[in-house]
Protein backbone atom coordinates (compact mmCIF):
# COMPACT_ATOMS: atom_id res chain seq x y z
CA UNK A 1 172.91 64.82 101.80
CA UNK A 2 169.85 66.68 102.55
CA UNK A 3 167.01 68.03 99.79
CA UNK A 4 165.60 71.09 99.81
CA UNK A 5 162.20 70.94 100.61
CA UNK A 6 161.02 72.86 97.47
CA UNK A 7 162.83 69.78 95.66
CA UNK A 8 160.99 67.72 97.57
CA UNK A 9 158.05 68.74 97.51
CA UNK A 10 158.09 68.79 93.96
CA UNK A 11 159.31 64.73 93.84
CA UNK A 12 156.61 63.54 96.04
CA UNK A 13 153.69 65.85 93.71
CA UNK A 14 155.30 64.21 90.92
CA UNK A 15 155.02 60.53 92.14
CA UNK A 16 151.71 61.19 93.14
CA UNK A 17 150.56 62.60 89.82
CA UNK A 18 152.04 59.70 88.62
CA UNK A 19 150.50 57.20 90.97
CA UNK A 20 147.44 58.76 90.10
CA UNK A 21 147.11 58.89 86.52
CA UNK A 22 148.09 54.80 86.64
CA UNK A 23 145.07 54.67 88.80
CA UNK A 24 143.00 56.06 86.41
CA UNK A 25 144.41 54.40 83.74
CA UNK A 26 143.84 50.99 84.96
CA UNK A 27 140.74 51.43 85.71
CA UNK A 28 139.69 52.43 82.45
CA UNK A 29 141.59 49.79 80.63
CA UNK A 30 139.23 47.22 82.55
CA UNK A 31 136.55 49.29 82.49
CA UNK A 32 134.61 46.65 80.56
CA UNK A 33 135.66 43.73 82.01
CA UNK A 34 134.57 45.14 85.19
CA UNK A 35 131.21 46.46 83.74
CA UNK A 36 130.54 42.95 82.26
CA UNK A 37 131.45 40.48 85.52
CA UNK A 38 129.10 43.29 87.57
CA UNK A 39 125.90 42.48 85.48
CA UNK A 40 126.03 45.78 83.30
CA UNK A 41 126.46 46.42 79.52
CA UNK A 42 128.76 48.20 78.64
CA UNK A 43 129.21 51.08 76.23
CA UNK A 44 131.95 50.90 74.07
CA UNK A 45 131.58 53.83 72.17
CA UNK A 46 130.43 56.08 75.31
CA UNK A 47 133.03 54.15 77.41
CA UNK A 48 130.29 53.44 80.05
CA UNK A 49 128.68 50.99 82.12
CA UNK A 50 124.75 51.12 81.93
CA UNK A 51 123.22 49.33 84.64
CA UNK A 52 119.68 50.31 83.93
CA UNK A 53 118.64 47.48 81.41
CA UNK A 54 118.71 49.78 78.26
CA UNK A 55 120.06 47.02 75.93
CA UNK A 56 123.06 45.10 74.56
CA UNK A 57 125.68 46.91 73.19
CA UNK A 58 128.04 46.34 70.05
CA UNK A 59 131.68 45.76 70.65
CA UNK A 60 133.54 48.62 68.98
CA UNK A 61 137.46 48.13 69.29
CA UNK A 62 138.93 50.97 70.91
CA UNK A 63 142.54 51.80 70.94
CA UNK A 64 144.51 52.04 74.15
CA UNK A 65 145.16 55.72 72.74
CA UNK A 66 141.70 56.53 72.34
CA UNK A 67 141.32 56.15 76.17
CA UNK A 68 141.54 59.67 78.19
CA UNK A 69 143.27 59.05 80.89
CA UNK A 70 146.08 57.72 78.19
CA UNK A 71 147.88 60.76 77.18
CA UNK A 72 147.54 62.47 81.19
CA UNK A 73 149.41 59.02 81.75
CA UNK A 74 152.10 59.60 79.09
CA UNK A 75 152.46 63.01 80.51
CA UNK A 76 152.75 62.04 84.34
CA UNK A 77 155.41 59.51 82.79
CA UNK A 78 157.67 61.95 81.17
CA UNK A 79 157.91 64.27 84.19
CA UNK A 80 158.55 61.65 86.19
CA UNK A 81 161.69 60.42 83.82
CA UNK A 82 162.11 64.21 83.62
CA UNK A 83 162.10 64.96 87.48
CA UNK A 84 164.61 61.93 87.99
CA UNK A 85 166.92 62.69 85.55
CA UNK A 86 166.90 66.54 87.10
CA UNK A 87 167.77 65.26 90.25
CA UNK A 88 170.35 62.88 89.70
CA UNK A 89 172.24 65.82 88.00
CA UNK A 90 171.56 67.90 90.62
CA UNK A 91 173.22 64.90 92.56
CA UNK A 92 176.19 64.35 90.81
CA UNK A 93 176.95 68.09 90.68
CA UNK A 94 176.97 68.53 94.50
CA UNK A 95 179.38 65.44 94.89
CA UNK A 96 181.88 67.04 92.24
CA UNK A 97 181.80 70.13 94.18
């Protein structure tokens, strides 16, 4: 059974938006870790990595939620589940018929 391309199109921007915002994500869960094992301080209260020898930094524990790219993930999350569940209704309603 063949898509429609609309349909498709709008499967592959959603796995990308998706595939994206993980990216992102990731990257600023380890963030610090990164900063650290690279020689730089990091800034836990900025949530950046100073290179330029301006000083230690205190650790401040930030929530996973506190993170921006968190709630774009979240987001990118549900309309994937969303777009999935669309089209295996879509699916199952073209079989019936």
């Amino acid at each position: 059974m063949s898509e429609h391309l609309p349909i498709r199109c709008l499967r592959h921007a959603t796995v990308a938006a998706l595939t994206t915002a993980a990216w992102w994500f990731h990257a600023d869960l380890t963030a610090p870790d990164a900063c650290l094992d690279g020689g730089g301080a990091f800034d836990y209260a900025r949530w950046l990595c100073d290179f330029d020898g301006s000083g230690i930094h205190a650790y401040v524990d930030t929530p996973i939620t506190a993170l921006p790219s968190f709630p774009v993930f979240c987001a990118c999350v549900i309309a994937f589940a969303v777009m999935r569940m669309r089209l295996t209704r879509a699916r199952t309603r073209a079989r019936v018929r």
